[in-house]
Protein backbone atom coordinates (compact mmCIF):
# COMPACT_ATOMS: atom_id res chain seq x y z
CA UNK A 1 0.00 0.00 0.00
CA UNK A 2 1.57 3.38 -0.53
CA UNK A 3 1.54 6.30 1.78
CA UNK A 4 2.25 9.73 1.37
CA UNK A 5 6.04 9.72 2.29
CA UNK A 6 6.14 7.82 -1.42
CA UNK A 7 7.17 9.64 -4.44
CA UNK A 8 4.21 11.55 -5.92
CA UNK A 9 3.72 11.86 -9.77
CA UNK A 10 4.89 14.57 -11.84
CA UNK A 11 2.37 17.04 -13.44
CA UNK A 12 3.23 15.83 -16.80
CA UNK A 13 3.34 12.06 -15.73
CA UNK A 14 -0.74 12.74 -14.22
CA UNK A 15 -1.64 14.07 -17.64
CA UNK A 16 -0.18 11.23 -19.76
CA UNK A 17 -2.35 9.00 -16.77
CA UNK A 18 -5.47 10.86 -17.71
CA UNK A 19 -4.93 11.08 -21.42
CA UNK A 20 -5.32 6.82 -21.21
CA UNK A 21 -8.00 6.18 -18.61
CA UNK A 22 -9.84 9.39 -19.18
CA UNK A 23 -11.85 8.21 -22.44
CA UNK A 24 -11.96 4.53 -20.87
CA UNK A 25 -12.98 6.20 -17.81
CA UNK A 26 -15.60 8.44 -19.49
CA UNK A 27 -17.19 5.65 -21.80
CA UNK A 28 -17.46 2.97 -19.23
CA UNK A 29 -18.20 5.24 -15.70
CA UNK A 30 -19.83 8.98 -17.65
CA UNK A 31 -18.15 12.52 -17.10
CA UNK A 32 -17.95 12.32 -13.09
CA UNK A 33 -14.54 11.05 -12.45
CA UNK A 34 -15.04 9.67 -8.72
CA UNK A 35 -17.19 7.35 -6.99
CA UNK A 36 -20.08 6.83 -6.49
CA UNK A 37 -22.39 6.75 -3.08
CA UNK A 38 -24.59 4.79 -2.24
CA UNK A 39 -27.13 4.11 0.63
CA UNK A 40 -26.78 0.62 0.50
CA UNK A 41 -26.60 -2.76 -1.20
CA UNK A 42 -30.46 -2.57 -1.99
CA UNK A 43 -30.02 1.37 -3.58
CA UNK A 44 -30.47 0.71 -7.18
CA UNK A 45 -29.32 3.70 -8.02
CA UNK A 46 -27.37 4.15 -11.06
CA UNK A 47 -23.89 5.16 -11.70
CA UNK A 48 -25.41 8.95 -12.86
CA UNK A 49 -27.22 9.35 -9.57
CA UNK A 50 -24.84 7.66 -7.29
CA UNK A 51 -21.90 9.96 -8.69
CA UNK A 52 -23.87 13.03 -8.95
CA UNK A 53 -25.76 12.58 -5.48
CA UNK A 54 -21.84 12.47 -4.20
CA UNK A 55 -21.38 15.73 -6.14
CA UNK A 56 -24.04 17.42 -3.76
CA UNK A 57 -22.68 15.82 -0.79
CA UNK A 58 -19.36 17.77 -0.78
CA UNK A 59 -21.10 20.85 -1.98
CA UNK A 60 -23.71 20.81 1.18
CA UNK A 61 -19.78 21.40 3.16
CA UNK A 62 -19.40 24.01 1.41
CA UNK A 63 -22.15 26.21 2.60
CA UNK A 64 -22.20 28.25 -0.87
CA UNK A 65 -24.79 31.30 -1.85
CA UNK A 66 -25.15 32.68 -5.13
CA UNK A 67 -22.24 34.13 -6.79
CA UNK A 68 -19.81 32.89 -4.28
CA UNK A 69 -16.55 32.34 -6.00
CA UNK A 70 -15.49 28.59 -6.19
CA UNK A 71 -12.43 26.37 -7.19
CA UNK A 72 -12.29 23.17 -8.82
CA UNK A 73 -8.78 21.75 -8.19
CA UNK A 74 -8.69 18.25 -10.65
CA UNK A 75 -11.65 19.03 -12.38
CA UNK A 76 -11.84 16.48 -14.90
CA UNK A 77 -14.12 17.22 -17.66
CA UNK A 78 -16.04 19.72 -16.21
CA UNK A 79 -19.69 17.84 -14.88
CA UNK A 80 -19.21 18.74 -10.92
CA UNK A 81 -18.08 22.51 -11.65
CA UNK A 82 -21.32 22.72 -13.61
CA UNK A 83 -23.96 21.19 -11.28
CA UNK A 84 -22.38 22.84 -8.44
CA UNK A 85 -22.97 25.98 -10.25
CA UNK A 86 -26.57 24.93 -11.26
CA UNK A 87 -27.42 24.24 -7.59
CA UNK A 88 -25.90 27.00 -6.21
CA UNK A 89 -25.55 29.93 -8.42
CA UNK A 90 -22.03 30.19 -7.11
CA UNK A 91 -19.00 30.84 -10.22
CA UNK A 92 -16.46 28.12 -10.48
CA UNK A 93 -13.37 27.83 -12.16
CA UNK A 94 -11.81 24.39 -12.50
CA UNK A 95 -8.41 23.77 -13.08
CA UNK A 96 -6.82 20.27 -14.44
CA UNK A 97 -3.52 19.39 -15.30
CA UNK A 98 -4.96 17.86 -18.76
CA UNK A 99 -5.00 20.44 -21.58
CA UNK A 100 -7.55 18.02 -23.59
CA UNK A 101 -9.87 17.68 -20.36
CA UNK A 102 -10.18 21.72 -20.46
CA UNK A 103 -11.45 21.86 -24.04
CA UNK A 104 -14.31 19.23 -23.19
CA UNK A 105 -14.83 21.01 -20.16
CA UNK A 106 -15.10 24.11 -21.88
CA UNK A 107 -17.10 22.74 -24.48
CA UNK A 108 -19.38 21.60 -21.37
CA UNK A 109 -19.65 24.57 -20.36
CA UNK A 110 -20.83 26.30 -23.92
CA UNK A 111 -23.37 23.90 -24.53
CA UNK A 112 -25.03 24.22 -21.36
CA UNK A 113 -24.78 28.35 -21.57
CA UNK A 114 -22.74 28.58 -18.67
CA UNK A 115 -19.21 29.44 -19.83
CA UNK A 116 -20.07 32.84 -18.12
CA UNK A 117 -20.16 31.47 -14.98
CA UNK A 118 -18.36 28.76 -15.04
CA UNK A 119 -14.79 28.35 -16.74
CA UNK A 120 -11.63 26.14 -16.45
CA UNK A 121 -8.01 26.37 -16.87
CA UNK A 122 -4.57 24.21 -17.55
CA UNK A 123 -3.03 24.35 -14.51
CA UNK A 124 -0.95 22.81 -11.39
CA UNK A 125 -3.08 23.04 -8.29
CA UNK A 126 0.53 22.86 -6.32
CA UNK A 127 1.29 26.16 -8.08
CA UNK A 128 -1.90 28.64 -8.81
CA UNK A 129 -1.86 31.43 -11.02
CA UNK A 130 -4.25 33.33 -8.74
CA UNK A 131 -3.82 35.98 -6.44
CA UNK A 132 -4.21 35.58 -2.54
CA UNK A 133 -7.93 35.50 -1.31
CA UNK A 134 -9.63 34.75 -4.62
CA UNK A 135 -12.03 32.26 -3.43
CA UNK A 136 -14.59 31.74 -0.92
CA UNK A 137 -14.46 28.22 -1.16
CA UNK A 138 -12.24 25.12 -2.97
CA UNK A 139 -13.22 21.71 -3.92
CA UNK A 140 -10.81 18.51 -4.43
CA UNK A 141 -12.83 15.75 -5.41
CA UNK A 142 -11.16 12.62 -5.26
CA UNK A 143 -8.12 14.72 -6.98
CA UNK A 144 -5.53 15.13 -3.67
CA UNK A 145 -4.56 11.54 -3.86
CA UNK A 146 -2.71 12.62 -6.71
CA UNK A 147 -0.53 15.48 -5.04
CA UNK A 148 1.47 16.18 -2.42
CA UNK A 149 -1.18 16.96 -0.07
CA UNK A 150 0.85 19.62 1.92
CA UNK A 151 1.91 21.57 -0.58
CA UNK A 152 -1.43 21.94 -2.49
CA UNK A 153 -3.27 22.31 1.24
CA UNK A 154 -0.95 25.50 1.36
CA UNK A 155 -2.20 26.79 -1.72
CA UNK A 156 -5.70 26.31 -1.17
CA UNK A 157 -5.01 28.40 2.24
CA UNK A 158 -3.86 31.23 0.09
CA UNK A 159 -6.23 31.76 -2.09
CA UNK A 160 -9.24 31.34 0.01
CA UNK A 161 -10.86 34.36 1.71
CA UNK A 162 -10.68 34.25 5.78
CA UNK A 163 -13.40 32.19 6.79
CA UNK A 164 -12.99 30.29 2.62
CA UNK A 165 -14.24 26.90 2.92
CA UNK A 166 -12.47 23.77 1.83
CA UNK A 167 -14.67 20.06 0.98
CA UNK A 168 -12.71 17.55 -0.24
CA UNK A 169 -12.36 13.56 -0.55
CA UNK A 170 -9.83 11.27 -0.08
CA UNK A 171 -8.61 7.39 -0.27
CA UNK A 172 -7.44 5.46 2.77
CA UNK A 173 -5.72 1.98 3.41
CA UNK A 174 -9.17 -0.04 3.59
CA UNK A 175 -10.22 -1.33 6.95
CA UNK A 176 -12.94 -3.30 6.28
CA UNK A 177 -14.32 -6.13 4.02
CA UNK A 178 -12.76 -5.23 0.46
CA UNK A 179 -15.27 -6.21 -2.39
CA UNK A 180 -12.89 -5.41 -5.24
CA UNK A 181 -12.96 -8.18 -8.23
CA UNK A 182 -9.49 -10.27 -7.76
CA UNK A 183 -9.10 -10.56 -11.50
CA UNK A 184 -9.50 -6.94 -11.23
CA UNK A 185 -6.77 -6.58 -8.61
CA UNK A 186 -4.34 -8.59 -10.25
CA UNK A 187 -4.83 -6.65 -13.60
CA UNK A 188 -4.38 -3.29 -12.03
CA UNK A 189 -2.62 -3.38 -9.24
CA UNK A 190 1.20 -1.78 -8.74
CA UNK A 191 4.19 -3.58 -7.93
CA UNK A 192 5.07 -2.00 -4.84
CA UNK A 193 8.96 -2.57 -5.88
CA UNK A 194 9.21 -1.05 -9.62
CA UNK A 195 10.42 2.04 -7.92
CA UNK A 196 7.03 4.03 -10.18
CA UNK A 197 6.33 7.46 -9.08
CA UNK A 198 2.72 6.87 -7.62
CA UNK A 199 -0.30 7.51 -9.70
CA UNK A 200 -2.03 7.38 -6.31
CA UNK A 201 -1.27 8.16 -2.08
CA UNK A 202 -3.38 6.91 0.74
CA UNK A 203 -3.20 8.40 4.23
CA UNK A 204 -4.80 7.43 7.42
CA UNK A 205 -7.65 9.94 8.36
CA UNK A 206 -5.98 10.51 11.28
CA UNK A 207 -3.13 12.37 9.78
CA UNK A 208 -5.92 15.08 8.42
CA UNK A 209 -6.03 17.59 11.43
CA UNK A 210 -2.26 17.81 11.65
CA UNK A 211 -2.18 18.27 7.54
CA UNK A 212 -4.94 21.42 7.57
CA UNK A 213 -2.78 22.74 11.10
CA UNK A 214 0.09 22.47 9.24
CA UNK A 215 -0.98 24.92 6.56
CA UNK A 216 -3.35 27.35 9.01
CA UNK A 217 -6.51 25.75 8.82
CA UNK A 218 -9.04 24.42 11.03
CA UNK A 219 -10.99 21.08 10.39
CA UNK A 220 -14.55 20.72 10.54
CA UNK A 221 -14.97 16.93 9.77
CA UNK A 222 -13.66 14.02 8.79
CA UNK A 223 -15.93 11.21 7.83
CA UNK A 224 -15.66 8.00 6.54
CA UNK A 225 -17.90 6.89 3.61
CA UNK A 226 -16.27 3.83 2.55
CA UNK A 227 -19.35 1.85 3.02
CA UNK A 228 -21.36 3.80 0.68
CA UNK A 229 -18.00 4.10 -2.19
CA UNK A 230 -17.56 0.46 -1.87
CA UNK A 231 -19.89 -0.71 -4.73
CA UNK A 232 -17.65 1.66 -7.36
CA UNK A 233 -14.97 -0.88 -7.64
CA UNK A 234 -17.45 -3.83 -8.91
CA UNK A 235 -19.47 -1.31 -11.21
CA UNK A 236 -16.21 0.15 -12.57
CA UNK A 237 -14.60 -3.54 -13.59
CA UNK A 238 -17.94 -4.82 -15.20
CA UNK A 239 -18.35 -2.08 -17.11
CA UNK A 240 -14.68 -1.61 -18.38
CA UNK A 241 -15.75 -4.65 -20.21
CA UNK A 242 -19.25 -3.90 -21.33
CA UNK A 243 -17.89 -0.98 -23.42
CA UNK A 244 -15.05 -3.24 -24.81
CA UNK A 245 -15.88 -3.56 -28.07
CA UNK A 246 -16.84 0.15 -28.81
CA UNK A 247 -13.80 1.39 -27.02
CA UNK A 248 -11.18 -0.94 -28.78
CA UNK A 249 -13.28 -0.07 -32.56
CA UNK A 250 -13.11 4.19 -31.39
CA UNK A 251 -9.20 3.97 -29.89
CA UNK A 252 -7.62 1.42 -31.51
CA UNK A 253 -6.25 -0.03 -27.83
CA UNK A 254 -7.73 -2.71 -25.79
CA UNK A 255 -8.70 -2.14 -22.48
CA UNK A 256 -5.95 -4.63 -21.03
CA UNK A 257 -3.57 -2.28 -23.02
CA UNK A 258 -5.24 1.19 -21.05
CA UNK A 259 -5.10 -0.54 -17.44
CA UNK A 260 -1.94 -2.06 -17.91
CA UNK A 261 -0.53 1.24 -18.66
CA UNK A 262 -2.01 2.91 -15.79
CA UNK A 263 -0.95 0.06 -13.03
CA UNK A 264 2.09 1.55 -12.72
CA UNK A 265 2.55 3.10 -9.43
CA UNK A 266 -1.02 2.66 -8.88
CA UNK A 267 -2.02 1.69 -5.34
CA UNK A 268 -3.98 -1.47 -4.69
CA UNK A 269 -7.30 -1.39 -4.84
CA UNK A 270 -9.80 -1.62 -2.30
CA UNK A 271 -9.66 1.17 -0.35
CA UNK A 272 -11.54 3.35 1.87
CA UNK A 273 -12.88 6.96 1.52
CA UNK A 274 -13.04 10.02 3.44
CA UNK A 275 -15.26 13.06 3.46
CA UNK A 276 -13.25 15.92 4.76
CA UNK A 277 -14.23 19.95 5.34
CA UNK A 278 -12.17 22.63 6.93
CA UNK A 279 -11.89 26.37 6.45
CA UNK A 280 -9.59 29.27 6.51
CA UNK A 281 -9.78 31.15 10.03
């Protein structure tokens, strides 16, 4: 299992990573890039709902009002910036380390006449091109696992207004029963001694209030959902394979070929998820 004392990615390594499992990831799972919640084994919600009703969770922590200004750090292709800004009326700006994930995004955005108030931008969220106290409130969904979480914590700090609200998710060495697919496991899982930068860094949630002290902010909560996140590792692997065929005949790569390439430096799978919230004093 890695930690976060392991080697993190480089920017430029996380956008090759998303350039391969983004379209797999968009055809087989739809344009939210992070789990799903659910209430229970008998919600038959589906993959839409589950990810989008896990979009409104983390926006409830961040208390927002109309035009409140908002930041996506690891946006993806744009779906949470714009619901949050449906449901809210806040603005949002997302940034991503993927140039090709801004153009969908912003294409997104167009389409649903919203690139007024909501807009994204090629960026490192460990370095931001904006000025100190720009936002009342930042979102990382499911995106700090794939920084160095103190550095990018200190960032957020800066450019949040005092009293700037921060909601964000992140992965942790399971704890309880693990229902991911062996054959899945054993197709994507690292090799804990190729010496791979890592895709991917799990912390234990208690580390979480000395990580927001650390870069003068205050934590509000800390809650684990891993028992409603647990169905996304089944869903994801069956339905890598139900879009087989039409993602092979569109890319010209087999799946194999796309999670092979992304193992590397990956962290095993099966692991737990936290809710987290903090703000700026």
């Amino acid at each position: 299992m890695t930690s976060q004392s392991a080697t993190p990615a480089t920017a430029g390594q996380m956008s090759d990573y998303y350039s391969g499992m983004g379209a797999l990831l968009q055809m087989a799972w739809g344009d939210n890039f992070h789990f799903g919640y659910w209430d229970g084994p008998s919600d038959t919600n589906t993959i839409e709902q589950a990810t989008d009703r896990f979009t409104d969770i983390l926006t409830e922590r961040l208390r927002l009002s109309p035009g409140d200004r908002v930041l996506d750090l690891g946006c993806g292709v744009g779906k949470p910036a714009l619901r949050i800004a449906s449901t809210t009326g806040a603005s949002v700006v997302g940034v991503t380390i993927n140039a090709r994930h801004v153009e969908l995004a912003t294409e997104r955005a167009r389409a649903e006449g919203k690139a007024d108030q909501v807009t994204f931008r090629h960026g490192d969220a460990m370095d931001l091109p904006f000025a100190d106290g720009s936002f009342d409130a930042v979102l990382l969904f499911e995106s700090i696992i794939h920084m160095d979480r103190p550095t990018v914590l200190r960032e957020v700090q800066r450019v949040l207004v005092p009293g700037g609200r921060l909601a964000l998710t992140d992965l942790t060495p399971l704890t309880g029963e693990d229902d991911t697919p062996e054959s899945f496991r054993s197709m994507i899982g690292a090799d804990p001694e190729d010496g791979a930068p890592d895709i991917a860094t799990l912390i234990n949630a208690e580390a979480w209030p000395g990580l927001l002290a650390d870069a003068n902010m205050l934590l509000d909560e800390v809650t684990d959902v891993t028992e409603n996140t647990n169905g996304t590792w089944v869903r994801l692997f069956e339905n890598f394979f139900k879009v087989r065929r039409e993602f092979e005949a569109k890319h010209g790569i087999t799946v194999e070929q796309v999670l092979d390439s992304a193992k590397s430096g990956a962290p095993t799978v099966g692991v737990g998820c936290l809710v987290i919230a903090g703000h700026k004093p």
